[in-house]
C-alpha atoms as a PDB file:
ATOM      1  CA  UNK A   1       6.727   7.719   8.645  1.00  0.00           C
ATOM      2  CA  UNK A   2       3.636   9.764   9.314  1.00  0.00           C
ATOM      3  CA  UNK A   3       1.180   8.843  11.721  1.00  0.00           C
ATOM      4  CA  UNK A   4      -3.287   9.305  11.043  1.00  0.00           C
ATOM      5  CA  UNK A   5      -4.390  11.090  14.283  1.00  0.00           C
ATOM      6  CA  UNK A   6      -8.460  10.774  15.153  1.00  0.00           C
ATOM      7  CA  UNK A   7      -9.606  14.195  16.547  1.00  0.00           C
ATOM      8  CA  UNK A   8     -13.238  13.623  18.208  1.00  0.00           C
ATOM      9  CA  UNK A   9     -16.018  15.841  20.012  1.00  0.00           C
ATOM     10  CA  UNK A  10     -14.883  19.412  18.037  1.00  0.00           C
ATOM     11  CA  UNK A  11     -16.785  21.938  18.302  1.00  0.00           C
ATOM     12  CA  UNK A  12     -18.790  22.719  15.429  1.00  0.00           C
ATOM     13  CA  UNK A  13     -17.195  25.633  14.220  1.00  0.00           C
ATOM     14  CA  UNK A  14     -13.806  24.346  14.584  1.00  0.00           C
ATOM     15  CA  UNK A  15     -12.158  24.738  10.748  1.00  0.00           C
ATOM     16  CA  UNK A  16      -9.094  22.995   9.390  1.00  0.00           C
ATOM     17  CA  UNK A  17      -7.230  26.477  10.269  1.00  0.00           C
ATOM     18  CA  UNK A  18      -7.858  25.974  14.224  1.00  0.00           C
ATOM     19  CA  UNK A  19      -7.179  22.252  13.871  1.00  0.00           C
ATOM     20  CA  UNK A  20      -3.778  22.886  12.430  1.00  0.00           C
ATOM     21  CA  UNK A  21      -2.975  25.752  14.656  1.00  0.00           C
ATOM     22  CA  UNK A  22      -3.710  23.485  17.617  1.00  0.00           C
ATOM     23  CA  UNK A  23      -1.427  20.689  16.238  1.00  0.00           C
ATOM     24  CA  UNK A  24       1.423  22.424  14.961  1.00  0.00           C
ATOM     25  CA  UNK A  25       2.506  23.075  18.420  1.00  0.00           C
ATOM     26  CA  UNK A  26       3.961  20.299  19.169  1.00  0.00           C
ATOM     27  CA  UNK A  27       5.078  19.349  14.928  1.00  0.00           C
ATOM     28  CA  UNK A  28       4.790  19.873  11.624  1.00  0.00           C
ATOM     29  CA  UNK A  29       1.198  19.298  10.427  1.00  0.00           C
ATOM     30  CA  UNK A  30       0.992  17.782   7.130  1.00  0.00           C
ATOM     31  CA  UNK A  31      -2.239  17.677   6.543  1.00  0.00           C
ATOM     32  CA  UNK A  32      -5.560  18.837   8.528  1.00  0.00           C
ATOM     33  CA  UNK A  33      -9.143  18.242   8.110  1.00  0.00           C
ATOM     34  CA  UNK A  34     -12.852  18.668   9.545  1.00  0.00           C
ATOM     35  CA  UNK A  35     -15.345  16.349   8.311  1.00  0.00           C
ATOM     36  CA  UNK A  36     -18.326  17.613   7.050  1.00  0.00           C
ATOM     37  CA  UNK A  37     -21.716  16.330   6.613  1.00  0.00           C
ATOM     38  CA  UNK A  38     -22.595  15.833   2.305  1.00  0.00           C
ATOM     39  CA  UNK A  39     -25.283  17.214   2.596  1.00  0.00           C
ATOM     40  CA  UNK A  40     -25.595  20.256   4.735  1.00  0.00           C
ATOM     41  CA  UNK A  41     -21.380  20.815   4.468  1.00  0.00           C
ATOM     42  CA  UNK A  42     -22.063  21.235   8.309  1.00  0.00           C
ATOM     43  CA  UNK A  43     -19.000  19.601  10.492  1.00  0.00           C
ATOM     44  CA  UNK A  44     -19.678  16.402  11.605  1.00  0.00           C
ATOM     45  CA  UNK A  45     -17.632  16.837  15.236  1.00  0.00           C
ATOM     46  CA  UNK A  46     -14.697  15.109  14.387  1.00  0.00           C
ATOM     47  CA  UNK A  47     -11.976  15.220  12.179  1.00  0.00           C
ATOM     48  CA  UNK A  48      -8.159  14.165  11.178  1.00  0.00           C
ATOM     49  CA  UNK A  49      -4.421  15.294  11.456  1.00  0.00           C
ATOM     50  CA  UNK A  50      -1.239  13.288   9.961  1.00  0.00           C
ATOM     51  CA  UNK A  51       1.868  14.286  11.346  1.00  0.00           C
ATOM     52  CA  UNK A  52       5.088  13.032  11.349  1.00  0.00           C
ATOM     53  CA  UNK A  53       5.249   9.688  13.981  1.00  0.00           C
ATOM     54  CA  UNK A  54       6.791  11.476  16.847  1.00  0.00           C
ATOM     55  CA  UNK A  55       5.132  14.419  17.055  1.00  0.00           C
ATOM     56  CA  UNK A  56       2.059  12.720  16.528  1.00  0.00           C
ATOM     57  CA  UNK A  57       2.866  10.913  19.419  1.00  0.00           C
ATOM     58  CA  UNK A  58       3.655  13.780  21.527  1.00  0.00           C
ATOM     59  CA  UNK A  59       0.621  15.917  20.450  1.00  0.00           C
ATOM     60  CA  UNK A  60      -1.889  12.886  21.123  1.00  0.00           C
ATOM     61  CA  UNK A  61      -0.570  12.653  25.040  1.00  0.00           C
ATOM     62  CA  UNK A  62      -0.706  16.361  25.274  1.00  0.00           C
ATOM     63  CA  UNK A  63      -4.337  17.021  24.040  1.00  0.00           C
ATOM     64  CA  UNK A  64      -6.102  14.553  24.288  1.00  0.00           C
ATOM     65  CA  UNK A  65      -8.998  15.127  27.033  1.00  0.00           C
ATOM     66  CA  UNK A  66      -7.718  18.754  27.044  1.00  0.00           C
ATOM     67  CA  UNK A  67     -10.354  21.881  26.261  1.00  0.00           C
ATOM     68  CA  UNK A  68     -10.533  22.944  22.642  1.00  0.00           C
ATOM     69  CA  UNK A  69     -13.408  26.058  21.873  1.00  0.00           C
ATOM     70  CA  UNK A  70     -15.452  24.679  24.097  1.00  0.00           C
ATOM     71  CA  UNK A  71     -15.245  21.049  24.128  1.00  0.00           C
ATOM     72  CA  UNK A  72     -13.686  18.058  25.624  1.00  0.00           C
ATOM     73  CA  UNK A  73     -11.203  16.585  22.900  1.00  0.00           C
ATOM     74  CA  UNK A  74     -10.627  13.209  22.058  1.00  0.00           C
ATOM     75  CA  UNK A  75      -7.828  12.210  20.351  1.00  0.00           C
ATOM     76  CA  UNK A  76      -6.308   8.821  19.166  1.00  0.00           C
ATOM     77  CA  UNK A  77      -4.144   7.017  16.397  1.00  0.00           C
ATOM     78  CA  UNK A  78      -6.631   7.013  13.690  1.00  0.00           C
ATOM     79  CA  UNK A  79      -7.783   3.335  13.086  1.00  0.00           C
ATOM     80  CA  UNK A  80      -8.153   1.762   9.252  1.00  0.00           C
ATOM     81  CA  UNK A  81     -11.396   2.291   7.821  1.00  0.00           C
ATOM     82  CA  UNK A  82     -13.583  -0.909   7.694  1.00  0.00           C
ATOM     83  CA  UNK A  83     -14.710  -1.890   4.257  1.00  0.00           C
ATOM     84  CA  UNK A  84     -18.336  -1.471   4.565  1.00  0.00           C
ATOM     85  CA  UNK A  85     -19.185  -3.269   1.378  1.00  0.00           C
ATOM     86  CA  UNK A  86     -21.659  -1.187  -0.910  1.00  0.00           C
ATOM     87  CA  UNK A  87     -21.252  -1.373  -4.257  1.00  0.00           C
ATOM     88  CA  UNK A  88     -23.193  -4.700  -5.492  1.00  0.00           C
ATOM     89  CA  UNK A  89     -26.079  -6.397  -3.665  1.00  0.00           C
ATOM     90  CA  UNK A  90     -25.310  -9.738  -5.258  1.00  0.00           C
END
């Protein structure tokens, strides 16, 4: 099983490169990305990683509230998105 990881407070010029770098330390990365803003394609501070359940595990306790370019990370088991409705008004 792989496991969603929430990456917050990165540093603006953090790229899906330095994200994967930092995770695949501690497992295989399968996938890596930065979020970025629609509009400006700016990143938006935060971002994801899904790795395999154990090293996701292991990588959370070991950075999380550790320094990454700059900034303070926070990192957690990513939660479901909430539907937010949208589509009809009806």
């Amino acid at each position: 099983m792989s496991m969603k990881i929430y990456v917050g407070n990165l540093a603006f010029q953090t790229n899906e490169e330095g994200l994967r770098s930092l995770f695949a330390q501690h497992g295989e990365v399968q996938s890596a990305s930065v979020i970025t803003d629609r509009d400006t394609g700016r990143s938006r501070g935060f971002g994801f990683v899904e790795m395999e359940d154990s090293a996701a595990t292991a990588a959370i306790e070991a950075l999380n509230e550790t320094d990454f370019e700059g900034r303070t990370l926070r990192i957690s088991e990513a939660r479901q998105r909430e539907n937010r409705g949208g589509g009809s008004r009806w």
